[in-house]
C-alpha atoms as a PDB file:
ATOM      1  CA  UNK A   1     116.551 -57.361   5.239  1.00  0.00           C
ATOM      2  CA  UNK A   2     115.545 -56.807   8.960  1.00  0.00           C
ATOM      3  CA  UNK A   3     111.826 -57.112  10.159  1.00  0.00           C
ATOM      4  CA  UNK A   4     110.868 -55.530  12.985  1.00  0.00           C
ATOM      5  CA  UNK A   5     107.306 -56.903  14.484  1.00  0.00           C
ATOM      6  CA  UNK A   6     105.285 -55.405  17.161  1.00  0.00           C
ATOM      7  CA  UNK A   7     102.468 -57.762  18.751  1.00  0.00           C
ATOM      8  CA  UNK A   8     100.236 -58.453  22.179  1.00  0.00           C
ATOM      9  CA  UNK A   9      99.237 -61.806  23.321  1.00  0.00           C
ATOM     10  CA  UNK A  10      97.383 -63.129  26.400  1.00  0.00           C
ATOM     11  CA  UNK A  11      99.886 -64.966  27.989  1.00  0.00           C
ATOM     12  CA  UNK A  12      97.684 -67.547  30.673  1.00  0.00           C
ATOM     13  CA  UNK A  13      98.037 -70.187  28.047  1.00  0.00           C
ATOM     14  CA  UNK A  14     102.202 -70.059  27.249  1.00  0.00           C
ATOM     15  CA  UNK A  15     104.898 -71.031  29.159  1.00  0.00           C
ATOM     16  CA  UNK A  16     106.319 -67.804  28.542  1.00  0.00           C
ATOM     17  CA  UNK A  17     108.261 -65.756  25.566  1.00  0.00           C
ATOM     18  CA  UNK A  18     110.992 -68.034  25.179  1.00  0.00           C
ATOM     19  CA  UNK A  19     111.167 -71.482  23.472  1.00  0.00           C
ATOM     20  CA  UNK A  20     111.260 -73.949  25.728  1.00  0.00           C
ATOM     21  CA  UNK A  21     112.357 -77.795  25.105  1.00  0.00           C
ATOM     22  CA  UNK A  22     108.320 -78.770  25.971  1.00  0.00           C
ATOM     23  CA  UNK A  23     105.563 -76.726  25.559  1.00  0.00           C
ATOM     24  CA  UNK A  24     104.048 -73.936  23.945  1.00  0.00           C
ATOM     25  CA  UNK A  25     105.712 -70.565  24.670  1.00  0.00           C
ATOM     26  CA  UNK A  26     104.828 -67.165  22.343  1.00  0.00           C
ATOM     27  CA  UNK A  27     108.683 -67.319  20.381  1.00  0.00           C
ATOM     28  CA  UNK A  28     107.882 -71.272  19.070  1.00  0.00           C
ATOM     29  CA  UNK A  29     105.071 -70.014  17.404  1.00  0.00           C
ATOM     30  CA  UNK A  30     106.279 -68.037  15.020  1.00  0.00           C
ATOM     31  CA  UNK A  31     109.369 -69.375  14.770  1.00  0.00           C
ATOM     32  CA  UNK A  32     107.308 -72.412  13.684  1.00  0.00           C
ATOM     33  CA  UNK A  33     105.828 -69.823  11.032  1.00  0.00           C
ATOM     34  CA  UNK A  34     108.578 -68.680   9.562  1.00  0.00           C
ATOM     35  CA  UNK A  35     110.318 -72.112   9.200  1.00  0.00           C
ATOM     36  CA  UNK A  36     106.872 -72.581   7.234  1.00  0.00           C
ATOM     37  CA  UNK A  37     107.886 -69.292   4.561  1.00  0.00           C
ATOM     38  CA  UNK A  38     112.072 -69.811   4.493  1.00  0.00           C
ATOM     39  CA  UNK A  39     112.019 -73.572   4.513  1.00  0.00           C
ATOM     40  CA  UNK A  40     114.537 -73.042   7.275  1.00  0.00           C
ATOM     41  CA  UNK A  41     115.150 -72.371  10.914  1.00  0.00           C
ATOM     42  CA  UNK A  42     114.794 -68.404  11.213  1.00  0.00           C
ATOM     43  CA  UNK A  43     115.578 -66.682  14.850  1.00  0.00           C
ATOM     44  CA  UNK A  44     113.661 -63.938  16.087  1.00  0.00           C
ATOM     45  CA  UNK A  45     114.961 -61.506  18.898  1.00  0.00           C
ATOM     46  CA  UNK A  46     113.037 -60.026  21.015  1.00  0.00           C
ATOM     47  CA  UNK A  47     112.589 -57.477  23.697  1.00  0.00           C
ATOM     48  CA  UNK A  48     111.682 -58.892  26.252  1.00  0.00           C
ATOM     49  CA  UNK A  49     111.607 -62.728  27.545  1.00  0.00           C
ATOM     50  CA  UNK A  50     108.438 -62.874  29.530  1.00  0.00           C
ATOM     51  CA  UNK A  51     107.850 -65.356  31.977  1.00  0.00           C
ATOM     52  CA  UNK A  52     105.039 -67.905  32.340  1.00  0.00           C
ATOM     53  CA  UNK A  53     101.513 -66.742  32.180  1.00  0.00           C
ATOM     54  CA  UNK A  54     102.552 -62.803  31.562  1.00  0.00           C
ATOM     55  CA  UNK A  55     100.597 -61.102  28.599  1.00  0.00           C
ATOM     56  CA  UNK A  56     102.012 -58.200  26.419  1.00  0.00           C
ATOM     57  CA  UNK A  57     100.240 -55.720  25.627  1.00  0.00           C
ATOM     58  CA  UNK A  58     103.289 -54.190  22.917  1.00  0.00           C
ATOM     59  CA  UNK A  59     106.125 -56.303  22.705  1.00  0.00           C
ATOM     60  CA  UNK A  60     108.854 -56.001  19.535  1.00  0.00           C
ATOM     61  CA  UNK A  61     111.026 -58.610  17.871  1.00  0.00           C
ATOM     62  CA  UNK A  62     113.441 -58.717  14.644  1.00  0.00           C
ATOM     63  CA  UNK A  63     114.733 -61.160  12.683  1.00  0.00           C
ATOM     64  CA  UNK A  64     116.428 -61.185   9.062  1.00  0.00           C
ATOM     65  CA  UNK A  65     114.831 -62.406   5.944  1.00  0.00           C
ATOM     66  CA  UNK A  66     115.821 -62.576   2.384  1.00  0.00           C
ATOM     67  CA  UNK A  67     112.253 -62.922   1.279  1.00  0.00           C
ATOM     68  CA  UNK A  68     110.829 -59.688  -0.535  1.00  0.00           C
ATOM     69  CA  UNK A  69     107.218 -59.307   1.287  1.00  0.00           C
ATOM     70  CA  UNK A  70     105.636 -56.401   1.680  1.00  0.00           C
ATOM     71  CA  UNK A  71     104.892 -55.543   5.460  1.00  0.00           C
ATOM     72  CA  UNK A  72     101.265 -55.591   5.088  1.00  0.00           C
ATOM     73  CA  UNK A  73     101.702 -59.275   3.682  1.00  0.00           C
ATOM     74  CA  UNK A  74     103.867 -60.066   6.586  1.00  0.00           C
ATOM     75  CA  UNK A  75     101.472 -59.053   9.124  1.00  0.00           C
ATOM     76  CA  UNK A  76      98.298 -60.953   7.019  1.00  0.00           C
ATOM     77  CA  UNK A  77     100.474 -64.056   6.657  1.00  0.00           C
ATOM     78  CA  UNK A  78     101.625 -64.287  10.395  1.00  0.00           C
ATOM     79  CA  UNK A  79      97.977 -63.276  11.683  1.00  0.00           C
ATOM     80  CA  UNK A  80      96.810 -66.125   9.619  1.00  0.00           C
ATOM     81  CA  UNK A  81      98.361 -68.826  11.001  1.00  0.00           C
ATOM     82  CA  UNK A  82      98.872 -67.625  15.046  1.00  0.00           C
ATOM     83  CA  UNK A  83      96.207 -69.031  17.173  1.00  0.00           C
ATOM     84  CA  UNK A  84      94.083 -66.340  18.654  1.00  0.00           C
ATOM     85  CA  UNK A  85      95.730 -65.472  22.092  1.00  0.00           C
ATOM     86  CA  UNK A  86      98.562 -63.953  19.727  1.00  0.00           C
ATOM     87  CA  UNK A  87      98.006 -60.417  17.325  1.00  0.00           C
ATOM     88  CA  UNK A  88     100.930 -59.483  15.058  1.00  0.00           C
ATOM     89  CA  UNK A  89      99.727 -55.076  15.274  1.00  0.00           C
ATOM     90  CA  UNK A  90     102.542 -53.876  13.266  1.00  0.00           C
ATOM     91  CA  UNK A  91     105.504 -55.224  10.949  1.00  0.00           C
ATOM     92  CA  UNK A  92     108.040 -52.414   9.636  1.00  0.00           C
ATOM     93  CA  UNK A  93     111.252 -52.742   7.846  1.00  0.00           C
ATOM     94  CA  UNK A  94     114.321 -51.397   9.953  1.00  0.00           C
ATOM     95  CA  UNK A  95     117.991 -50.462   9.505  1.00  0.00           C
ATOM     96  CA  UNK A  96     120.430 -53.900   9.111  1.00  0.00           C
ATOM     97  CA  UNK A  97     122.262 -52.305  12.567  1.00  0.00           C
ATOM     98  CA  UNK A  98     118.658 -52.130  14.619  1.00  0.00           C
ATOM     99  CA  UNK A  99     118.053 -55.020  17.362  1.00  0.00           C
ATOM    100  CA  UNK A 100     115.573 -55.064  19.734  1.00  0.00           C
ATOM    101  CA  UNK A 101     117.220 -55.915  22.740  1.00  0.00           C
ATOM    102  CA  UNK A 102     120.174 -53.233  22.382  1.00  0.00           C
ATOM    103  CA  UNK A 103     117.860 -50.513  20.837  1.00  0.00           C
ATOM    104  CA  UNK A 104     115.182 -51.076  23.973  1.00  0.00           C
ATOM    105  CA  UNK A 105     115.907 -47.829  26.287  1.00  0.00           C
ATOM    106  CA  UNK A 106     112.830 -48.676  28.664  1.00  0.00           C
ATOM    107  CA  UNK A 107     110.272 -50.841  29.425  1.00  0.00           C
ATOM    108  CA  UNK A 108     106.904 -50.186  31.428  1.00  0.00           C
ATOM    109  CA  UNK A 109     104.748 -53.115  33.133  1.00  0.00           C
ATOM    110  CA  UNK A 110     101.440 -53.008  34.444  1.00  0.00           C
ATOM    111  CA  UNK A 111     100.185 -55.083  37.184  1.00  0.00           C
ATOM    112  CA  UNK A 112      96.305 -55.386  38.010  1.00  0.00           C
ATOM    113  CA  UNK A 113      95.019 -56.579  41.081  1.00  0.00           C
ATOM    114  CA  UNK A 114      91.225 -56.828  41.812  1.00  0.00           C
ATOM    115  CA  UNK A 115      89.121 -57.153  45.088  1.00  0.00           C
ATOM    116  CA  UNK A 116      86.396 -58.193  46.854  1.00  0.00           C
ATOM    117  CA  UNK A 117      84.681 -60.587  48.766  1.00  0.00           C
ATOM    118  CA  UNK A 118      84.586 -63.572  46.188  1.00  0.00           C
ATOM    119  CA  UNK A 119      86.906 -64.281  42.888  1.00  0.00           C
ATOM    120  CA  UNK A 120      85.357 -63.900  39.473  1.00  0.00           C
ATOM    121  CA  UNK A 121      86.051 -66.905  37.379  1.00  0.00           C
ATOM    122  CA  UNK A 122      86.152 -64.402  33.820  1.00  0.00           C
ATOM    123  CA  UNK A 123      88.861 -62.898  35.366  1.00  0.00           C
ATOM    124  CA  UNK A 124      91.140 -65.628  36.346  1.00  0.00           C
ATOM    125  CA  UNK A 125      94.503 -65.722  34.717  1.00  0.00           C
ATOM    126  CA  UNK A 126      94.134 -61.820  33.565  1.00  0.00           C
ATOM    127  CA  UNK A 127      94.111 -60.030  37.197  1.00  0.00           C
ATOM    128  CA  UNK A 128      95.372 -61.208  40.787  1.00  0.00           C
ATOM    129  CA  UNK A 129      92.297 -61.328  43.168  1.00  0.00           C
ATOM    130  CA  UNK A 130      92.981 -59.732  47.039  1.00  0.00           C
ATOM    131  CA  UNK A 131      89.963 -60.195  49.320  1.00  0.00           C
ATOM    132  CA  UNK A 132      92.075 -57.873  51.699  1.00  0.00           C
ATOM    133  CA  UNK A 133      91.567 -54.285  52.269  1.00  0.00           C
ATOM    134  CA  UNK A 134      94.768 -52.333  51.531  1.00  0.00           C
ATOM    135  CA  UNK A 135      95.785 -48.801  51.934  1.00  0.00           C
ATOM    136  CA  UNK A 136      96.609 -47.455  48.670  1.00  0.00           C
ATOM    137  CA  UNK A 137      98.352 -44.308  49.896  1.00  0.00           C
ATOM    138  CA  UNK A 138     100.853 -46.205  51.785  1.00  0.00           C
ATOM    139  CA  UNK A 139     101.297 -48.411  49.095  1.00  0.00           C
ATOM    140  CA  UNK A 140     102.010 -45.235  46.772  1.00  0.00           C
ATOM    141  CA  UNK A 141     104.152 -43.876  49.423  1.00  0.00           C
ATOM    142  CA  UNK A 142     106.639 -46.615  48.937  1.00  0.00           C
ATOM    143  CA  UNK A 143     106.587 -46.932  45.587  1.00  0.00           C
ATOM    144  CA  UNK A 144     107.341 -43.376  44.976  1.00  0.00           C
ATOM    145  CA  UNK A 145     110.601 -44.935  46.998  1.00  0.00           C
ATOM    146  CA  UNK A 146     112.091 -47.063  44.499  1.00  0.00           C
ATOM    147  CA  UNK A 147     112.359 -44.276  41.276  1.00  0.00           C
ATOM    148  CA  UNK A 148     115.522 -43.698  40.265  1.00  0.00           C
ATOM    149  CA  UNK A 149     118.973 -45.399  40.038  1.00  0.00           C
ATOM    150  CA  UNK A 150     119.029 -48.840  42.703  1.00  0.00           C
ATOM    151  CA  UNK A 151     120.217 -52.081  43.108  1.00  0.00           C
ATOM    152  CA  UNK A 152     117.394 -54.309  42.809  1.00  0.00           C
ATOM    153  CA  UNK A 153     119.063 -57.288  44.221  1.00  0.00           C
ATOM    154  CA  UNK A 154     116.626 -57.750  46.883  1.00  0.00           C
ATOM    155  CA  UNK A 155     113.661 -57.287  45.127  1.00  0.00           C
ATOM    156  CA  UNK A 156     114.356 -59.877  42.267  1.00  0.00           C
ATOM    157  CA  UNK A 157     114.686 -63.944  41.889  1.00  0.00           C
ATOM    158  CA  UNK A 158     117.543 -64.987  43.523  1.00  0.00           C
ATOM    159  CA  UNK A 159     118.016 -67.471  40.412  1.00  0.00           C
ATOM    160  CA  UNK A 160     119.033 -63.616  38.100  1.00  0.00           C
ATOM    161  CA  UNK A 161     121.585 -64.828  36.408  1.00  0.00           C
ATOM    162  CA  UNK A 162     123.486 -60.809  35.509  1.00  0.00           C
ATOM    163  CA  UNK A 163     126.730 -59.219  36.844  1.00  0.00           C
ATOM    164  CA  UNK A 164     125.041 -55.871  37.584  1.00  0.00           C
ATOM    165  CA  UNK A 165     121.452 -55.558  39.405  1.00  0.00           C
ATOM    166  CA  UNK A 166     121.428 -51.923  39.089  1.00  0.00           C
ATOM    167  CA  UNK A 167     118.528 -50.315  37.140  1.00  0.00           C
ATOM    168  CA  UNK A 168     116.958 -47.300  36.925  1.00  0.00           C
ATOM    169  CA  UNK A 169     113.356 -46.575  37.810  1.00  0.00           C
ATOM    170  CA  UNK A 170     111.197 -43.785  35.993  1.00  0.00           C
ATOM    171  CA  UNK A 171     107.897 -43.944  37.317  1.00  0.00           C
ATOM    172  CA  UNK A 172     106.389 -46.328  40.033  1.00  0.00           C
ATOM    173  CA  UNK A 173     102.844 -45.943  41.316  1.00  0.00           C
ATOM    174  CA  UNK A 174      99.592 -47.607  42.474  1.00  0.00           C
ATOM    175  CA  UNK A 175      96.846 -46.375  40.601  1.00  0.00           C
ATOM    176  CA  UNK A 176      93.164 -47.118  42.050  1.00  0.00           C
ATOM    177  CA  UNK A 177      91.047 -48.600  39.728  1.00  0.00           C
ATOM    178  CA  UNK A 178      87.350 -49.666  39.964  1.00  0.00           C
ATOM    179  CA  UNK A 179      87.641 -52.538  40.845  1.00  0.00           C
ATOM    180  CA  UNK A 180      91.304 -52.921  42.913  1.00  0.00           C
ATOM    181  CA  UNK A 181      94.114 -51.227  41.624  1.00  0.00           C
ATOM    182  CA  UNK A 182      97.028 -51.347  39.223  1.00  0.00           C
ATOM    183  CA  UNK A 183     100.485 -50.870  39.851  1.00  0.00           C
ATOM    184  CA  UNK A 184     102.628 -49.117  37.028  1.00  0.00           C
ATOM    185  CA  UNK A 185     106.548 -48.874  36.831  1.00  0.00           C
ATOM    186  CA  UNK A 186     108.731 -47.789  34.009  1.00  0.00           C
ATOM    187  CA  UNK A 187     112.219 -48.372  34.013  1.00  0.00           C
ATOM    188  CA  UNK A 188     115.561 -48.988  31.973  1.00  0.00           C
ATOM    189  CA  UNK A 189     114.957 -52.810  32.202  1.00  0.00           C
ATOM    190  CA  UNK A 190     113.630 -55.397  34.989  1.00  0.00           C
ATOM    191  CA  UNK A 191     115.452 -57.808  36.623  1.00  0.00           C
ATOM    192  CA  UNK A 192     114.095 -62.099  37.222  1.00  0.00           C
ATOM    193  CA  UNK A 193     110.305 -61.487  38.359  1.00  0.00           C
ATOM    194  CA  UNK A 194     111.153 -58.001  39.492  1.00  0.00           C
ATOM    195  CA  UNK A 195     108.223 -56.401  39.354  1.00  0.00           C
ATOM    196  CA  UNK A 196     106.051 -59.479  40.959  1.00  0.00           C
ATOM    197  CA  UNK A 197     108.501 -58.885  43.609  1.00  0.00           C
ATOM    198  CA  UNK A 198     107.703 -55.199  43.895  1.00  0.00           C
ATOM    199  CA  UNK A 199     104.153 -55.630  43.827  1.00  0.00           C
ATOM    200  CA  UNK A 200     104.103 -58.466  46.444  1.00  0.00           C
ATOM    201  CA  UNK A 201     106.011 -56.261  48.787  1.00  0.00           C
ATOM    202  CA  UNK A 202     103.611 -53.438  48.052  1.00  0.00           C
ATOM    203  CA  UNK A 203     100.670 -55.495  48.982  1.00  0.00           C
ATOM    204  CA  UNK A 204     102.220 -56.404  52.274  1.00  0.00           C
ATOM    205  CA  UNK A 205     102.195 -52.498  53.045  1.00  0.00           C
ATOM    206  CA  UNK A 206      98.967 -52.120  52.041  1.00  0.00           C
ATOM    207  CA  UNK A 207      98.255 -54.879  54.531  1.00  0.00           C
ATOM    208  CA  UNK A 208     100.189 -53.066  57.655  1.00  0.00           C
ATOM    209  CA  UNK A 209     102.322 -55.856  57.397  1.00  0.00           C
ATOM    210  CA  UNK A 210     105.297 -53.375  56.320  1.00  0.00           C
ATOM    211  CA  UNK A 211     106.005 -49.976  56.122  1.00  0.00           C
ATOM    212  CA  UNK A 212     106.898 -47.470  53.449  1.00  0.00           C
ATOM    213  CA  UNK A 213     109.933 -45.956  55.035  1.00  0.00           C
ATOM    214  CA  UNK A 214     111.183 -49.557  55.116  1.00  0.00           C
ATOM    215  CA  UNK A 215     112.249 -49.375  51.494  1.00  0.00           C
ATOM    216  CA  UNK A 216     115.524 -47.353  51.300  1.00  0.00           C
ATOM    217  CA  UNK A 217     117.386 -49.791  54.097  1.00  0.00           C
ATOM    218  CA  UNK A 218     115.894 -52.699  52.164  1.00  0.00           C
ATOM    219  CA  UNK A 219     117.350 -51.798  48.952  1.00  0.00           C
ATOM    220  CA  UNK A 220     120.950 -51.037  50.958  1.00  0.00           C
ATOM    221  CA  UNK A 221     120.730 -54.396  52.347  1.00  0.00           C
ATOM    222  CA  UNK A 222     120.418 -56.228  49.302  1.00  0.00           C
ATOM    223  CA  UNK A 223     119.041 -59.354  50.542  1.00  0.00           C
ATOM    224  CA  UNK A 224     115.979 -60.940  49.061  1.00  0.00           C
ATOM    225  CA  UNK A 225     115.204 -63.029  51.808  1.00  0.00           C
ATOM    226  CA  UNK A 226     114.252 -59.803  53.561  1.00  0.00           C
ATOM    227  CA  UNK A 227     111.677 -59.504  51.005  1.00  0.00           C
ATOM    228  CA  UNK A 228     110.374 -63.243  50.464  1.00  0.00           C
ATOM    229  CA  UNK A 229     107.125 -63.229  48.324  1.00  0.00           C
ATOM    230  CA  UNK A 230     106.660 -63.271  44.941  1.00  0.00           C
ATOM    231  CA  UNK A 231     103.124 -61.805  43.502  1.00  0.00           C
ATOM    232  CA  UNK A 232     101.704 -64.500  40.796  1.00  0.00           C
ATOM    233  CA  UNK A 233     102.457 -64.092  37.322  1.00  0.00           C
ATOM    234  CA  UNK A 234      98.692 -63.301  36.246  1.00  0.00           C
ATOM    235  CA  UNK A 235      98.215 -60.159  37.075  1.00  0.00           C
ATOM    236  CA  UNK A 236     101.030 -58.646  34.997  1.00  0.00           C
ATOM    237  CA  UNK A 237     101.224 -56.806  31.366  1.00  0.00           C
ATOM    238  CA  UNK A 238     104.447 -55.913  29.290  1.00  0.00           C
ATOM    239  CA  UNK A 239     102.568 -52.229  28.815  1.00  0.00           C
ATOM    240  CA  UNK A 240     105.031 -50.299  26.565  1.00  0.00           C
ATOM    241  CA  UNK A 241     108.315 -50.625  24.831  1.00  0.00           C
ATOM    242  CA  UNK A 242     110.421 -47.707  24.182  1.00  0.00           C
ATOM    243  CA  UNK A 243     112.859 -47.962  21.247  1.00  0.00           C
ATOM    244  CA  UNK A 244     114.679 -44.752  21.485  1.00  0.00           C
ATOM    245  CA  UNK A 245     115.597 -42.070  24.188  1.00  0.00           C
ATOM    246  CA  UNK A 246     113.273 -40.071  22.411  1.00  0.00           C
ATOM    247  CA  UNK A 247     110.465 -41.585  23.678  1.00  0.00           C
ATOM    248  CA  UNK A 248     111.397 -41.697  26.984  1.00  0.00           C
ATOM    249  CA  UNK A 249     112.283 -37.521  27.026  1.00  0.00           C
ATOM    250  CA  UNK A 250     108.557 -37.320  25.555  1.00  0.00           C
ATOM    251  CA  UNK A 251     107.243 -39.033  28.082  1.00  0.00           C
ATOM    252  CA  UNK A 252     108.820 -38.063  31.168  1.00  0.00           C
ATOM    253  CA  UNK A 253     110.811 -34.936  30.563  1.00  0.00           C
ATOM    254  CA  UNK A 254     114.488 -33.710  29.560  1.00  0.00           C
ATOM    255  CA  UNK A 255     115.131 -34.226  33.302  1.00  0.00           C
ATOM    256  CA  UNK A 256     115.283 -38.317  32.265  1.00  0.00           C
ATOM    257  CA  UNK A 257     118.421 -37.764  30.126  1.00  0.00           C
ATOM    258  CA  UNK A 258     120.593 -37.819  33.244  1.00  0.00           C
ATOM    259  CA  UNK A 259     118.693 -41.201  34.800  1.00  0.00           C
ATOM    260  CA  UNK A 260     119.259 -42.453  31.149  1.00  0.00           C
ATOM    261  CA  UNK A 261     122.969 -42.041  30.442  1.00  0.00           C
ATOM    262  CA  UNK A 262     123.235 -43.583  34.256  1.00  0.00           C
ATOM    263  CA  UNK A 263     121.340 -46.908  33.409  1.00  0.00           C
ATOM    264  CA  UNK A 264     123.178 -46.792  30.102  1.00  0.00           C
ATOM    265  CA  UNK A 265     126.117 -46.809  31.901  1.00  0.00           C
ATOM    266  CA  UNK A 266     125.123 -49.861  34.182  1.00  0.00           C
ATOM    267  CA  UNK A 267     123.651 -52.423  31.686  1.00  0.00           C
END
């Protein structure tokens, strides 16, 4: 029988999704949990791997069980023993051919920034602080530049470790907030610290220090020492996973169905 469990967790205290040798990532656990039920090692897939100090606000994972417990029970038994910077929201039982990684179409990440003239300490290690003015419009202007189908190889870690660093982009804005801004991109996957990448660059146009039209020759070049800083980790949220093209369509439009098969194609 295949599980399939959809949770959020505030991710300033983990080393990140994955289990690590030392220390406490999000995947150990409940790994750790469900050794405690089988009286064995069970595996769970997920998703997404994300990195150190990145929260989720949805992200899925599977894993097979020859237990018969009823979802509910599941979701009471994990929640019961997962300290509280971890929330199992949903547990369903799926198809024996359904895995998370292969049946994720899209992903979309959320990245909060927050300014002023002095940090708040109740926000530290949920939003990145920028005592900097920026200009938001120019900032939107070249983000608007990177939707659709690109090679992201200079806007990701150059440790990415994948033959192909071509994904496709749905949506990709800076949204003004209250208090700073956010900045929100959807896509058919993400590449090593892609999006901190993105955002980093962003801020430097909101600083003057770039420019929007900049953005097309940067992505031809390919070179990621062209774009050298890396936003921190804190400010960023695994928003949404989408689990079927279906989702996407709803969200953005038949018109994605073409940008789909493409990315398809490429991963």
């Amino acid at each position: 029988m295949r599980i399939l469990v959809e949770i959020a967790y505030q991710g300033n205290q983990f080393l990140g999704f994955q289990i690590q040798q030392q220390g406490r990532t999000v995947q150990q656990q409940f790994e750790k949990i469900l050794k405690r039920m089988h009286k064995r090692h069970v595996r769970i897939h997920p998703t997404s791997r994300t990195d150190r100090g990145v929260h989720a606000y949805q992200q899925f994972f599977h894993f097979d069980t020859e237990l018969n417990i009823d979802n509910q029970q599941w979701q009471y038994a994990m929640n019961r023993f997962l300290p509280d910077d971890i929330y199992v929201k949903n547990v369903q039982t799926v198809e024996e051919n359904f895995h998370c990684r292969y049946d994720c179409v899209g992903k979309r990440y959320r990245y909060k920034v927050y300014q002023g003239e002095h940090r708040n300490p109740f926000k530290s290690g949920l939003e990145t602080f920028i005592n900097s003015d920026l200009d938001l419009s120019k900032m939107n202007e070249a983000a608007h530049h990177f939707i659709g189908t690109h090679d992201f190889t200079g806007f990701c870690s150059q440790k990415t470790e994948v033959e192909s660093k071509v994904r496709t982009l749905y949506q990709s804005e800076v949204v003004q907030t209250e208090t700073g801004f956010d900045y929100v991109v959807t896509g058919s996957g993400f590449l090593y610290n892609m999006v901190r990448v993105l955002v980093a660059f962003l801020i430097e146009v909101g600083k003057g220090k770039r420019q929007p039209d900049e953005v097309p020759q940067l992505l031809e070049e390919k070179n990621r020492n062209n774009v050298p800083f890396t936003a921190p980790a804190e400010g960023l949220y695994l928003e949404k996973i989408y689990l079927s093209p279906e989702s996407l369509t709803e969200e953005f439009g038949n018109d994605i169905k073409i940008h789909l098969k493409k990315s398809l194609e490429n991963d």
